[in-house]
N, C-alpha and C. Protein backbone atom coordinates (compact mmCIF):
# COMPACT_ATOMS: atom_id res chain seq x y z
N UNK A 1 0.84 -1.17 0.00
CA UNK A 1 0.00 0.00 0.00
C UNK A 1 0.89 1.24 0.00
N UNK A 2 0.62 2.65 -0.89
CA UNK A 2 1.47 3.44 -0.98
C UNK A 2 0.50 4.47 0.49
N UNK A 3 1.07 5.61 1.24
CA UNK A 3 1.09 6.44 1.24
C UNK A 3 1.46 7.81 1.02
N UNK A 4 0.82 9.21 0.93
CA UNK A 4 1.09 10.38 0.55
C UNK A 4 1.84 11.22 1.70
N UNK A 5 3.11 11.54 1.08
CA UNK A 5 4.61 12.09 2.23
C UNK A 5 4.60 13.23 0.84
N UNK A 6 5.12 14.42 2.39
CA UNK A 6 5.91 15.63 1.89
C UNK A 6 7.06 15.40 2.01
N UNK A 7 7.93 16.20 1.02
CA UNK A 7 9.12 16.62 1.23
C UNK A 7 9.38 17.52 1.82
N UNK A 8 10.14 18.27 2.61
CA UNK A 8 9.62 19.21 3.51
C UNK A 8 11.20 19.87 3.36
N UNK A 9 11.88 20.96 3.06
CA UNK A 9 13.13 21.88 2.81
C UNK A 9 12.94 22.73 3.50
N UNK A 10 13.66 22.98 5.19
CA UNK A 10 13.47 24.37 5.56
C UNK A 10 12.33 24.84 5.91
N UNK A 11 11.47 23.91 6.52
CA UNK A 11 10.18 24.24 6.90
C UNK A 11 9.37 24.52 6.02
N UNK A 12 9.37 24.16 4.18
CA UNK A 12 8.55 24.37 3.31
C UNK A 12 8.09 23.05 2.57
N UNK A 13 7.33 22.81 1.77
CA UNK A 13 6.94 21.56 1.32
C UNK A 13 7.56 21.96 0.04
N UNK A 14 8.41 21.28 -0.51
CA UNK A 14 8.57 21.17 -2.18
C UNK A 14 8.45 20.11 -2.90
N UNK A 15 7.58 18.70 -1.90
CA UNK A 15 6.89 18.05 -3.65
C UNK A 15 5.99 17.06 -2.30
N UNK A 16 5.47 16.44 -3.24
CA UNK A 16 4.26 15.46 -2.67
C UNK A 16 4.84 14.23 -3.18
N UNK A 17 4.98 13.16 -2.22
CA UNK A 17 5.17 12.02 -3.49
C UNK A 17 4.23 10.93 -2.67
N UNK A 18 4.65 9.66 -3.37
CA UNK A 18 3.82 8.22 -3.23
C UNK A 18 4.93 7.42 -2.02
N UNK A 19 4.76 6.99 -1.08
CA UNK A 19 6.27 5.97 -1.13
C UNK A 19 5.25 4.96 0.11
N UNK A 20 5.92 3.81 -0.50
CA UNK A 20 5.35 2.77 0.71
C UNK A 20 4.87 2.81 1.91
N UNK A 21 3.95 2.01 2.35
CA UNK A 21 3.15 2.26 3.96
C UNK A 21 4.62 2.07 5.16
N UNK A 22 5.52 1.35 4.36
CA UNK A 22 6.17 1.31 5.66
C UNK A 22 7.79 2.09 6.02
N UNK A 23 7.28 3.30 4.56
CA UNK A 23 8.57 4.15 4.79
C UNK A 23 7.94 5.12 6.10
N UNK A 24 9.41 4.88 6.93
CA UNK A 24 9.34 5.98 7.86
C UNK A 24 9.41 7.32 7.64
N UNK A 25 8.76 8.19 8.64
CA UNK A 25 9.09 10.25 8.22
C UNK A 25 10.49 9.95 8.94
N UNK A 26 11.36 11.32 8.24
CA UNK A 26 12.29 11.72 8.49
C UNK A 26 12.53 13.30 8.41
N UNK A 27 13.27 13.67 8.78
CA UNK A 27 13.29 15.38 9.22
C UNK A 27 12.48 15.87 7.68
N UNK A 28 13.13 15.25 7.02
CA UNK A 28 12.57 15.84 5.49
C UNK A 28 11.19 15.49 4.49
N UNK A 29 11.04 14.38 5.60
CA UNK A 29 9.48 13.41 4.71
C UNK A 29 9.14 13.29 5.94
N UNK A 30 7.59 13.58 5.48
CA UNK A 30 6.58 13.59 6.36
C UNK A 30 5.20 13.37 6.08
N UNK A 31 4.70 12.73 6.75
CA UNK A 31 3.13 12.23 5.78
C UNK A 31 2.31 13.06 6.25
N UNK A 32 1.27 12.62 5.30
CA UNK A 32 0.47 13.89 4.32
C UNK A 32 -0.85 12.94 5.00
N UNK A 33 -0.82 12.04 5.04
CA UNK A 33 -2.32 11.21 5.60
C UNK A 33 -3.23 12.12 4.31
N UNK A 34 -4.42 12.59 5.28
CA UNK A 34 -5.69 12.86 4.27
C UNK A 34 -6.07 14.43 4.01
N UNK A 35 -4.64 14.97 4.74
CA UNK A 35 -4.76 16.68 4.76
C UNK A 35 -4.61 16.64 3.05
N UNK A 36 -4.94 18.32 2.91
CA UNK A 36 -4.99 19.04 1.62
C UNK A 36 -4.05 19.44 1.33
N UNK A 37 -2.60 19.32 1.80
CA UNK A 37 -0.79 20.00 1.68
C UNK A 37 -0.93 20.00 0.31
N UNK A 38 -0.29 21.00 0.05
CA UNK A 38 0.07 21.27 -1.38
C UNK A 38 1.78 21.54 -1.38
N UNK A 39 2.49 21.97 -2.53
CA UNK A 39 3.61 22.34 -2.26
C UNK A 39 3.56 23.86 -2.33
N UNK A 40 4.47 24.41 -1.22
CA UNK A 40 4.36 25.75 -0.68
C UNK A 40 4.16 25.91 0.50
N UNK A 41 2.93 24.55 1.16
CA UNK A 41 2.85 25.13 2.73
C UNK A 41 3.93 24.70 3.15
N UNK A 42 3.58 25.20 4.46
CA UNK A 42 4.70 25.30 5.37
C UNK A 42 4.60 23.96 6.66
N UNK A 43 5.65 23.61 7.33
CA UNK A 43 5.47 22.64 8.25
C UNK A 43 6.16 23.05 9.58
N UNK A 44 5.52 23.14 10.58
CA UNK A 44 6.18 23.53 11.60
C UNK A 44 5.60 22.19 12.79
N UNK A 45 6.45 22.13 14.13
CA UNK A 45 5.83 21.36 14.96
C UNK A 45 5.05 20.29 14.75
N UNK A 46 5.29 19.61 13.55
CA UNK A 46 4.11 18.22 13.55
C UNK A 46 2.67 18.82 12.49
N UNK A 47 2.52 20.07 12.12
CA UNK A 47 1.49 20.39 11.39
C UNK A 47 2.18 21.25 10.22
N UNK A 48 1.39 20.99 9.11
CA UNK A 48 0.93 21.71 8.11
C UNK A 48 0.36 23.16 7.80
N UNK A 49 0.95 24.32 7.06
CA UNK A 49 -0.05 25.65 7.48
C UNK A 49 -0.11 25.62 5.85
N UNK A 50 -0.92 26.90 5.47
CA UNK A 50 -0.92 27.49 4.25
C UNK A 50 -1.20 28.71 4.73
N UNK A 51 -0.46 29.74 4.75
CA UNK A 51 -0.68 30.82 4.70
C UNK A 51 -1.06 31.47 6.13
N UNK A 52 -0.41 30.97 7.02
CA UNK A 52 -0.53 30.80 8.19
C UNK A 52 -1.99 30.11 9.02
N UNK A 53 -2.47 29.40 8.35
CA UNK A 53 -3.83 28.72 8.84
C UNK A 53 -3.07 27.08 8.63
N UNK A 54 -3.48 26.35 9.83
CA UNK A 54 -3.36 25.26 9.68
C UNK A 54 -4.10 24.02 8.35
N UNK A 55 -3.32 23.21 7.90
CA UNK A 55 -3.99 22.25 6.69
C UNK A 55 -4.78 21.47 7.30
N UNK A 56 -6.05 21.17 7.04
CA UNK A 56 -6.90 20.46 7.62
C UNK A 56 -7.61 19.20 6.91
N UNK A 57 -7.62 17.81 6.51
CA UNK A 57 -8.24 16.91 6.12
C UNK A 57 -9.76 16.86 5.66
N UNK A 58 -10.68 16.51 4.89
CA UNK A 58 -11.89 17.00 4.91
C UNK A 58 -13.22 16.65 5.95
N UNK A 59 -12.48 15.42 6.39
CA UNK A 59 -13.28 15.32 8.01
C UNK A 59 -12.67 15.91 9.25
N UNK A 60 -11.64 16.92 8.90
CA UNK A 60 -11.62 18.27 10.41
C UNK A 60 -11.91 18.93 9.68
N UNK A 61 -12.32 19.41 8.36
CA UNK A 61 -12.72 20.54 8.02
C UNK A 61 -14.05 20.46 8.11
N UNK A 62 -15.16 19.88 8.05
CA UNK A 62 -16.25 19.54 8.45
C UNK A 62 -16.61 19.51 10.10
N UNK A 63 -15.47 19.07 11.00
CA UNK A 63 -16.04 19.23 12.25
C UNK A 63 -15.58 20.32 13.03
N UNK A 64 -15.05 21.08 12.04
CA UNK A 64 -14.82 22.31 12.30
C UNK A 64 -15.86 23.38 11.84
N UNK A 65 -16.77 23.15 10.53
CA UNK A 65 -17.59 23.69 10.12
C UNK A 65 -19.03 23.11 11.24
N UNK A 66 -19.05 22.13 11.56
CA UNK A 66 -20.24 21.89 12.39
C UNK A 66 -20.11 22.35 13.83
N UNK A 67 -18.69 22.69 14.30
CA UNK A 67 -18.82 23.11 15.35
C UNK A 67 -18.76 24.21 15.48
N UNK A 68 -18.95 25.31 14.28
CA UNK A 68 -19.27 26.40 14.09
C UNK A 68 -20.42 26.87 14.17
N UNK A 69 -21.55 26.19 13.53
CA UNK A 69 -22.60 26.16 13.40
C UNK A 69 -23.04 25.78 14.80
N UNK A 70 -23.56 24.59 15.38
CA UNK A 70 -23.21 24.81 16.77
C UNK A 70 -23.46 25.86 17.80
N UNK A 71 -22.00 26.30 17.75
CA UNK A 71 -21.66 27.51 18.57
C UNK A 71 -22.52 28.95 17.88
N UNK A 72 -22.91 28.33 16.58
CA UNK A 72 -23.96 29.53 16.21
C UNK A 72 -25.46 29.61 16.35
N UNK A 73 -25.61 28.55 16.46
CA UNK A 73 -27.24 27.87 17.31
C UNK A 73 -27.21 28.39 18.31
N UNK A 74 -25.83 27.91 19.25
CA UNK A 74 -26.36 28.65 20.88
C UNK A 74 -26.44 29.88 21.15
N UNK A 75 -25.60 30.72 20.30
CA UNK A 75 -26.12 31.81 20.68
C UNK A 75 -27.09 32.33 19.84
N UNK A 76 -27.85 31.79 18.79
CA UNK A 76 -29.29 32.79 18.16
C UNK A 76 -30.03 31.94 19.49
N UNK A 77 -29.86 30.77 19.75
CA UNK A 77 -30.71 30.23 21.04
C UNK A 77 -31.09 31.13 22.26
N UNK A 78 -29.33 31.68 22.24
CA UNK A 78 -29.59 32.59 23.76
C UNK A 78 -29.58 34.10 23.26
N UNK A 79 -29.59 34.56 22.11
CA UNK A 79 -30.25 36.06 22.26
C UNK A 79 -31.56 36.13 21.80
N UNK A 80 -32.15 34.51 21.07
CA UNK A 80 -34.18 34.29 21.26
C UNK A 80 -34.33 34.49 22.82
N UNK A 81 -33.99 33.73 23.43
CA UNK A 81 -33.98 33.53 24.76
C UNK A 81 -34.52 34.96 25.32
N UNK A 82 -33.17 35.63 25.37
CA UNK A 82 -32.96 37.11 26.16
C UNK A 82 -34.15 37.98 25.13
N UNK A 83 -34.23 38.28 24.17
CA UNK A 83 -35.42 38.91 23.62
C UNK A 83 -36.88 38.65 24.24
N UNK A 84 -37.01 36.97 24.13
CA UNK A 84 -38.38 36.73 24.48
C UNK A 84 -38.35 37.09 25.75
N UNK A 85 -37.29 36.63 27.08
CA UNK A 85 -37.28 36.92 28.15
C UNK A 85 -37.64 38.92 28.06
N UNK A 86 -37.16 39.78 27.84
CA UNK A 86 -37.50 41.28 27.66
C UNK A 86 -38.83 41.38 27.10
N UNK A 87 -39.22 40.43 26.57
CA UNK A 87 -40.73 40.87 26.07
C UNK A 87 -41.71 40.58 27.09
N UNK A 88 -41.52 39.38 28.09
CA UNK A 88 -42.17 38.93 29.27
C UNK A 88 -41.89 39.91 30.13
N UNK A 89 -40.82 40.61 30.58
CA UNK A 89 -40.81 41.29 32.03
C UNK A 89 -41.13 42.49 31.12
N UNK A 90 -40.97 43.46 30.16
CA UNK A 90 -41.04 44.68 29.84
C UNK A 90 -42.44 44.79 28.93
């Protein structure tokens, strides 16, 4: 089975390649798993950026979009809330 590894120069990605499930990362290769890396981002600490935003896979980019939404429910939840509550006491 192949997996998808960066090449990584200086904290930058300059190519994507294929190489076996059981090549190890090394300072310079680093796998890519199911993120979106392109060549150009950048790699710091164990992650991926583009443009200073972290690279994200399309199932964290999704539970990142739902936990947006979410956090945007609770609050139209709690300023219905506080409205209806002002319409009861006022």
């Amino acid at each position: 089975m192949t997996v998808n590894m960066a090449r990584v120069t200086d904290g930058a990605v300059v190519n994507l390649e294929s190489w076996d499930d059981s090549t190890p990362e090394t300072n310079d290769l680093k796998y890519v798993g199911d993120k979106l890396v392109m060549i150009g981002d950048s790699y710091e600490n164990g992650k991926f950026y583009r443009s200073g935003i972290e690279v994200l896979s399309p199932v964290e980019m999704l539970a990142e979009e739902n936990q947006n939404l979410v956090n945007a429910l609770a609050e139209a939840t709690e300023l219905l809330y506080q409205l209806d509550m002002s319409n009861i006491s006022g």
